[in-house]
C-alpha atoms as a PDB file:
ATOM      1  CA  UNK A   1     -72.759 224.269-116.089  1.00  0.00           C
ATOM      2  CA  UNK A   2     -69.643 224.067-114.056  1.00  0.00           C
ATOM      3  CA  UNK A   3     -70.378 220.056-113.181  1.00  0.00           C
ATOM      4  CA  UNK A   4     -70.450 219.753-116.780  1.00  0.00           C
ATOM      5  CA  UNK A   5     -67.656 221.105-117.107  1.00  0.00           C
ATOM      6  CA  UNK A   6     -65.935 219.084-114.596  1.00  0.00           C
ATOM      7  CA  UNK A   7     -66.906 215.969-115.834  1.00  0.00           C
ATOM      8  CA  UNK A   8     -65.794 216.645-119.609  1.00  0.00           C
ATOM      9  CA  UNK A   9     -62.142 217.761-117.486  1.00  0.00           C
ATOM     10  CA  UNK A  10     -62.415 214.340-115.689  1.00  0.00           C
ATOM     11  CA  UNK A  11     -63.633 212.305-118.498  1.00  0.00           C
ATOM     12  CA  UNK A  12     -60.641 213.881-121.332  1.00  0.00           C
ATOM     13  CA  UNK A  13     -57.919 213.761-118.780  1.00  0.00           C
ATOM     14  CA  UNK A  14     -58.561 209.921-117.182  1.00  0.00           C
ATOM     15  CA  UNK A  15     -60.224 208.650-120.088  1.00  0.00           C
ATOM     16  CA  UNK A  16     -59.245 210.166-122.980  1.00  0.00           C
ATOM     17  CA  UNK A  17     -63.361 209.479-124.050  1.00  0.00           C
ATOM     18  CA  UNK A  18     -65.864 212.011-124.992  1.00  0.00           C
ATOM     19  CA  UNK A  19     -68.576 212.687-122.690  1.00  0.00           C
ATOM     20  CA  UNK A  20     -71.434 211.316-125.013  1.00  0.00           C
ATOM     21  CA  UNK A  21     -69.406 207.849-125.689  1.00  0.00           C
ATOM     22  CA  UNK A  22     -69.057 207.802-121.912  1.00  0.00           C
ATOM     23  CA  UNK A  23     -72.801 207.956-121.794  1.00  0.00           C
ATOM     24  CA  UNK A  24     -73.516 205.855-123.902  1.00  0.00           C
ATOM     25  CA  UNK A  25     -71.309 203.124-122.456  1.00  0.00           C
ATOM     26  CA  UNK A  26     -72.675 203.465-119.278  1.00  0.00           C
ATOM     27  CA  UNK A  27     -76.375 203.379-120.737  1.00  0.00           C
ATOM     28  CA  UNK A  28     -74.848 199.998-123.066  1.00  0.00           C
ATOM     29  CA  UNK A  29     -73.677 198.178-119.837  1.00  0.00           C
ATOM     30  CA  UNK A  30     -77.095 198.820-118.233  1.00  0.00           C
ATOM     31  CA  UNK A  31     -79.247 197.707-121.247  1.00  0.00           C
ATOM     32  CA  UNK A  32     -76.866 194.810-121.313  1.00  0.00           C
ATOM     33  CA  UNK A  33     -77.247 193.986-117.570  1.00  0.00           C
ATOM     34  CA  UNK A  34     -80.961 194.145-117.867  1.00  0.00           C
ATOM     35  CA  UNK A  35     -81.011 192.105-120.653  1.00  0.00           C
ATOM     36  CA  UNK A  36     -78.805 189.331-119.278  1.00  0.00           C
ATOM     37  CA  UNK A  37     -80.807 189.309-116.185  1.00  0.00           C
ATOM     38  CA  UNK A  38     -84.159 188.978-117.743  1.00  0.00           C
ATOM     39  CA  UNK A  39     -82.602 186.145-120.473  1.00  0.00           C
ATOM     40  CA  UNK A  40     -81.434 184.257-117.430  1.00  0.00           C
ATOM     41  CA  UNK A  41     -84.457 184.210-115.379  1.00  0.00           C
ATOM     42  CA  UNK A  42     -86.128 183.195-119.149  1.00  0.00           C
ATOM     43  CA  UNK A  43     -84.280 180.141-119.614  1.00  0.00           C
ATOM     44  CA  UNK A  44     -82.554 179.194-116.444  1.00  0.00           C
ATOM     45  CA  UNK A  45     -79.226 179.609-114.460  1.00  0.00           C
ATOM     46  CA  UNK A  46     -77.758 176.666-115.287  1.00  0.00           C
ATOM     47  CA  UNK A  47     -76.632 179.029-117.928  1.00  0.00           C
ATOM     48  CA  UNK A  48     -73.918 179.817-115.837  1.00  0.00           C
ATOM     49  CA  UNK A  49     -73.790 177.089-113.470  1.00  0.00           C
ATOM     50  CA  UNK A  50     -70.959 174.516-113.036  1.00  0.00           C
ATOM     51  CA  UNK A  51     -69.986 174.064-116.679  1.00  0.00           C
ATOM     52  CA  UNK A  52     -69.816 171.278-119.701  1.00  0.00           C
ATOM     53  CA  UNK A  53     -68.155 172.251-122.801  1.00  0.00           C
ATOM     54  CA  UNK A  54     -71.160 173.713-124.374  1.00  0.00           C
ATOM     55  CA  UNK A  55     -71.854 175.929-121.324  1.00  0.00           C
ATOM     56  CA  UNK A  56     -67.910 176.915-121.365  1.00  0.00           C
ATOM     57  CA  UNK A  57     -68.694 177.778-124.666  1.00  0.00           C
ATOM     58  CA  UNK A  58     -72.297 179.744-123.807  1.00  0.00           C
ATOM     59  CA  UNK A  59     -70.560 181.879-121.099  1.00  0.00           C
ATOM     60  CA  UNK A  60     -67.637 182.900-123.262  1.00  0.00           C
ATOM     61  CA  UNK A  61     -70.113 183.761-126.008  1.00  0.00           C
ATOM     62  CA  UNK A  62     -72.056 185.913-123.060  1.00  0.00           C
ATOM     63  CA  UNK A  63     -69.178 187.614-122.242  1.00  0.00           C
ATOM     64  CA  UNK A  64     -67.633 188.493-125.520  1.00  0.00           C
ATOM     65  CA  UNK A  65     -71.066 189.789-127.008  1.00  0.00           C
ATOM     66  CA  UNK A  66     -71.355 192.069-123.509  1.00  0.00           C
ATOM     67  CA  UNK A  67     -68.077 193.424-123.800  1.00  0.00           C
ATOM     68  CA  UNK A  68     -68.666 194.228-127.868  1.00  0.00           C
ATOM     69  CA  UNK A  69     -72.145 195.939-127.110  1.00  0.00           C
ATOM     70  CA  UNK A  70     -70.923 198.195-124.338  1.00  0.00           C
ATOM     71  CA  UNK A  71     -67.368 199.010-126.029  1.00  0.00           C
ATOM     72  CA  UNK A  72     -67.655 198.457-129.638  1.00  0.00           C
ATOM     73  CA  UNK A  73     -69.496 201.283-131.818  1.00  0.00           C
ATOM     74  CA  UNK A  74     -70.153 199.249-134.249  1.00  0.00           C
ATOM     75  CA  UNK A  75     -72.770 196.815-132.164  1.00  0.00           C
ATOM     76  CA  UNK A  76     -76.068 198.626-130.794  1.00  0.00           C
ATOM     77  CA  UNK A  77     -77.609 197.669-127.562  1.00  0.00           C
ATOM     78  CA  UNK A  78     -80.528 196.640-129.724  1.00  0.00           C
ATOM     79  CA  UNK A  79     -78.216 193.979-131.995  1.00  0.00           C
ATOM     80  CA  UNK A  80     -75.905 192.975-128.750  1.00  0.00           C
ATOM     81  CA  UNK A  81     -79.684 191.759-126.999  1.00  0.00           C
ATOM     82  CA  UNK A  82     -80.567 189.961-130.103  1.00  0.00           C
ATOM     83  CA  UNK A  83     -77.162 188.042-129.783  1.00  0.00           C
ATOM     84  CA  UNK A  84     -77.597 186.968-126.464  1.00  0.00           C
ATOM     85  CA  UNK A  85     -80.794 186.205-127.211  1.00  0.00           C
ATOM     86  CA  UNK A  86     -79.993 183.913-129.594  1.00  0.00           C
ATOM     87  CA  UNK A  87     -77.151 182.243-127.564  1.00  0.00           C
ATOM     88  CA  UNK A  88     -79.251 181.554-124.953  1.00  0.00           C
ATOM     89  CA  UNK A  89     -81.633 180.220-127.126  1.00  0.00           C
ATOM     90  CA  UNK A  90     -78.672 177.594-128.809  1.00  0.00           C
ATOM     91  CA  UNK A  91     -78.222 176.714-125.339  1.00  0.00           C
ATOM     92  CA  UNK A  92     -81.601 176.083-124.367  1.00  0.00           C
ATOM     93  CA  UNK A  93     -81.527 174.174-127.695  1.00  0.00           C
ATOM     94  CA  UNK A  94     -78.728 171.990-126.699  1.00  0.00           C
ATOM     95  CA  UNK A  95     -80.393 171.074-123.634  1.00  0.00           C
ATOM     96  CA  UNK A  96     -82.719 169.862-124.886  1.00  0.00           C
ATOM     97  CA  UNK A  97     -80.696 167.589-127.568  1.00  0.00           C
ATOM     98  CA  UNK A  98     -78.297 166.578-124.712  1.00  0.00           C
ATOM     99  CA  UNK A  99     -82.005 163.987-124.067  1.00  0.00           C
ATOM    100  CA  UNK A 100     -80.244 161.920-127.025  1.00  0.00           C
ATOM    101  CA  UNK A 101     -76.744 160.485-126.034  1.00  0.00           C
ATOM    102  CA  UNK A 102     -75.661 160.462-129.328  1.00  0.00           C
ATOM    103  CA  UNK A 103     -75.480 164.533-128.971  1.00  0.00           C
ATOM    104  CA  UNK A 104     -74.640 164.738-125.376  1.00  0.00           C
ATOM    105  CA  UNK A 105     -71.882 162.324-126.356  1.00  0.00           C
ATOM    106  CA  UNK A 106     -70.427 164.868-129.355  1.00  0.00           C
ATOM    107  CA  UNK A 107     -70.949 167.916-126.755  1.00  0.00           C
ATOM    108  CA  UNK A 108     -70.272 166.948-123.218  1.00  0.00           C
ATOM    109  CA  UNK A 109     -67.651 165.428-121.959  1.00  0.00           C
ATOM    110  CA  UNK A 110     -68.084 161.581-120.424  1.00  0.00           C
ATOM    111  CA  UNK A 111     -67.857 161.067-116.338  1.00  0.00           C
ATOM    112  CA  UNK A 112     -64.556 158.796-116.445  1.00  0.00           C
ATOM    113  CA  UNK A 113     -63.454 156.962-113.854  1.00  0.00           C
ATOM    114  CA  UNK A 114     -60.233 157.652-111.746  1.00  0.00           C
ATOM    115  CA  UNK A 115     -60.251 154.985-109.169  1.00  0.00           C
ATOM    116  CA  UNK A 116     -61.834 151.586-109.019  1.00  0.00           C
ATOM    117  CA  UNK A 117     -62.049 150.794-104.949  1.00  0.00           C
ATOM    118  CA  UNK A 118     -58.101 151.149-103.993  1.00  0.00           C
ATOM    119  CA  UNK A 119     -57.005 150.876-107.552  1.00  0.00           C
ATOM    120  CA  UNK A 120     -55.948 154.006-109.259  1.00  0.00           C
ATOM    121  CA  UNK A 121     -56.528 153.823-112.862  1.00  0.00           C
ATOM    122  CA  UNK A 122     -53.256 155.620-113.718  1.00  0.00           C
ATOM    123  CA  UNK A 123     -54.468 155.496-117.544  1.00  0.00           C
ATOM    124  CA  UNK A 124     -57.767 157.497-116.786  1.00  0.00           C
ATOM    125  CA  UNK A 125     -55.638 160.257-115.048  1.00  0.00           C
ATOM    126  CA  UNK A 126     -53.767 160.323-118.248  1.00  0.00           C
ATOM    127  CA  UNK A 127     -56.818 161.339-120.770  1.00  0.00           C
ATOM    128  CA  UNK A 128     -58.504 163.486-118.417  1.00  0.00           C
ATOM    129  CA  UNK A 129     -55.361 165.618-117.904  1.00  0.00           C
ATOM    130  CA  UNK A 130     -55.510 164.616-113.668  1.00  0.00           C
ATOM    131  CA  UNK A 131     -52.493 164.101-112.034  1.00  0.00           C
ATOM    132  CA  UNK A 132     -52.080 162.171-108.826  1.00  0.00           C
ATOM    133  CA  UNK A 133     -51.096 165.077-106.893  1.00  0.00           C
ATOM    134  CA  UNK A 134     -55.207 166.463-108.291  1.00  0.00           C
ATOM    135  CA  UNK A 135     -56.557 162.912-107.195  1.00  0.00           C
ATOM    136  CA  UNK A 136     -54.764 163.002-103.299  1.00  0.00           C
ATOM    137  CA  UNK A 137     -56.126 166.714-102.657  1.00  0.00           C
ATOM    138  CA  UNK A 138     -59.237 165.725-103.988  1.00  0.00           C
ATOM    139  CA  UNK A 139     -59.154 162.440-101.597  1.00  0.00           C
ATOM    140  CA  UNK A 140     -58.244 164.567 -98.789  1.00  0.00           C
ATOM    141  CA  UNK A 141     -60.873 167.749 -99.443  1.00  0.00           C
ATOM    142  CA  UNK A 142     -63.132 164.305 -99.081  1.00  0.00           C
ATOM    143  CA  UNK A 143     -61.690 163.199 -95.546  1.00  0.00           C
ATOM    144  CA  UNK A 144     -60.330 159.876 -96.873  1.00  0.00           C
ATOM    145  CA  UNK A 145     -57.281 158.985 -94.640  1.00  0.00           C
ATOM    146  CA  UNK A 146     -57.174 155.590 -96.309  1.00  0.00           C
ATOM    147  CA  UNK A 147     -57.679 154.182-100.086  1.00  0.00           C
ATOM    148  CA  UNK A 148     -59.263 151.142 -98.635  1.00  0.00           C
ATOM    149  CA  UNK A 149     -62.242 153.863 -97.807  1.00  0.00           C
ATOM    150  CA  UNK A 150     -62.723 154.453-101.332  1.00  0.00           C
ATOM    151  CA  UNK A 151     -65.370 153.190-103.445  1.00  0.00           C
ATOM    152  CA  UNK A 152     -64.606 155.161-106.465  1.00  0.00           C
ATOM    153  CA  UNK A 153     -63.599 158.633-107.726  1.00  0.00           C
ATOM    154  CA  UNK A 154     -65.484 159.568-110.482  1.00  0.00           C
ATOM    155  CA  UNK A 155     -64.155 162.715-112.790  1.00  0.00           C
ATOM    156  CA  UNK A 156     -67.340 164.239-114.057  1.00  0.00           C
ATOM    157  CA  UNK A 157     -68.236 166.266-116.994  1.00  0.00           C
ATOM    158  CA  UNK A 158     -68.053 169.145-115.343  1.00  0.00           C
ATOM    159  CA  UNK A 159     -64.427 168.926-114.264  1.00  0.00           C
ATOM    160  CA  UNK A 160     -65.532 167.724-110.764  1.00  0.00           C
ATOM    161  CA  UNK A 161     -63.832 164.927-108.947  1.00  0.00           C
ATOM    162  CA  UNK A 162     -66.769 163.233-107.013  1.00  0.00           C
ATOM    163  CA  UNK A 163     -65.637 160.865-103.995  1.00  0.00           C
ATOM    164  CA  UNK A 164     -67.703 157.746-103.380  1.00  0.00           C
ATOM    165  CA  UNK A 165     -66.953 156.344-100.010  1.00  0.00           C
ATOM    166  CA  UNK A 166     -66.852 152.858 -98.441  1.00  0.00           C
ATOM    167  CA  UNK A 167     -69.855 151.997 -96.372  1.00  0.00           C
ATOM    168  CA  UNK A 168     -69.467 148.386 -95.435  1.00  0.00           C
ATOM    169  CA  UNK A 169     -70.205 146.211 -98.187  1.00  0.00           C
ATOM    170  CA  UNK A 170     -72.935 148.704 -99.493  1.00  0.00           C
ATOM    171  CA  UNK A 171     -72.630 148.192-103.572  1.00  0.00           C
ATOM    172  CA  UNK A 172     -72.815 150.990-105.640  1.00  0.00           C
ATOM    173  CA  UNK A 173     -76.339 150.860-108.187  1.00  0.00           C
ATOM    174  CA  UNK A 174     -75.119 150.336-111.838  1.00  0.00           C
ATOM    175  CA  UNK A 175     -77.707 153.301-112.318  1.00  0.00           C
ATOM    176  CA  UNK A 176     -75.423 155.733-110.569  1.00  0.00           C
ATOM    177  CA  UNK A 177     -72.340 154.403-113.006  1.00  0.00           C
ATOM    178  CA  UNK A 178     -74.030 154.139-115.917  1.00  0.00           C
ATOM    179  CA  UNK A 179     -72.939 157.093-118.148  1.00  0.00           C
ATOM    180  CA  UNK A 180     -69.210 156.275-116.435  1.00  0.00           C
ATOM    181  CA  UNK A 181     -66.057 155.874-118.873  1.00  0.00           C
ATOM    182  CA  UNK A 182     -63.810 152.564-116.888  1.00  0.00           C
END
């Protein structure tokens, strides 16, 4: 009796929440957890792995819906699940329609390219939002102490900016470039 007492002190005074919505808040965020958990083991962490613009979109989505089941009183545990649920599901969806590059091409973003051997293709930079100063760190987090090392730099559709170095006169397989914006 005198713990419960306590905790209805600590919970009015810090809080300002009654003791049963601070149980069931706690008991939300653990049904949520769970649920998240299980629904990412289901259909795969890439569900929060590095991110196109339908994954951006999937995460935010993941986030919002936890944050309305364990706060909101107007969205059960049982009804925030059945969200995720089905955003996972539209994800796993898209995945699967990202096969056809007509949709991967209206959801995902396309690998550009940034620099052709020395050349910097200063237009590139300009529609992928990369400055120079974002192509030299990235150049240097790669070890290149020269552009003549460079092969290519390759913004992907992730945000990544992947480094492709010299190795004599090694060429790069048109396979590798083949989804690449010049």
């Amino acid at each position: 009796m005198y713990s419960n007492t306590i905790l209805s002190q600590i919970t009015e005074s810090l809080f300002d929440i009654e003791e049963k919505t601070l149980v069931l808040i706690i008991l939300s965020a653990i049904g949520i957890y769970i649920a998240i958990i299980i629904y990412t083991r289901i259909f795969g962490k890439r569900s929060f792995s590095k991110m196109s613009s339908f994954d951006f979109a999937m995460t935010v989505s993941v986030g919002s819906m936890i944050a309305t089941t364990v706060l909101s009183d107007s969205v059960n545990l049982s009804e925030g699940a059945l969200g995720l649920v089905m955003v996972y599901a539209l994800q796993l969806l898209a995945a699967y329609f990202r096969r056809f590059s007509t949709f991967r091409k209206i959801i995902d973003n396309q690998p550009t390219l940034l620099m052709d051997g020395e050349e910097i293709l200063k237009e590139n930079l300009k529609k992928v939002r990369v400055t120079e100063g974002d192509l030299r760190s990235k150049l240097r987090e790669a070890n290149v102490i020269r552009l003549s090392d460079v092969k290519a730099v390759i913004f992907e559709t992730t945000g990544d900016m992947v480094v492709l170095h010299k190795d004599d006169n090694t060429e790069i397989e048109p396979w590798i470039l083949k989804d690449v914006k010049r």
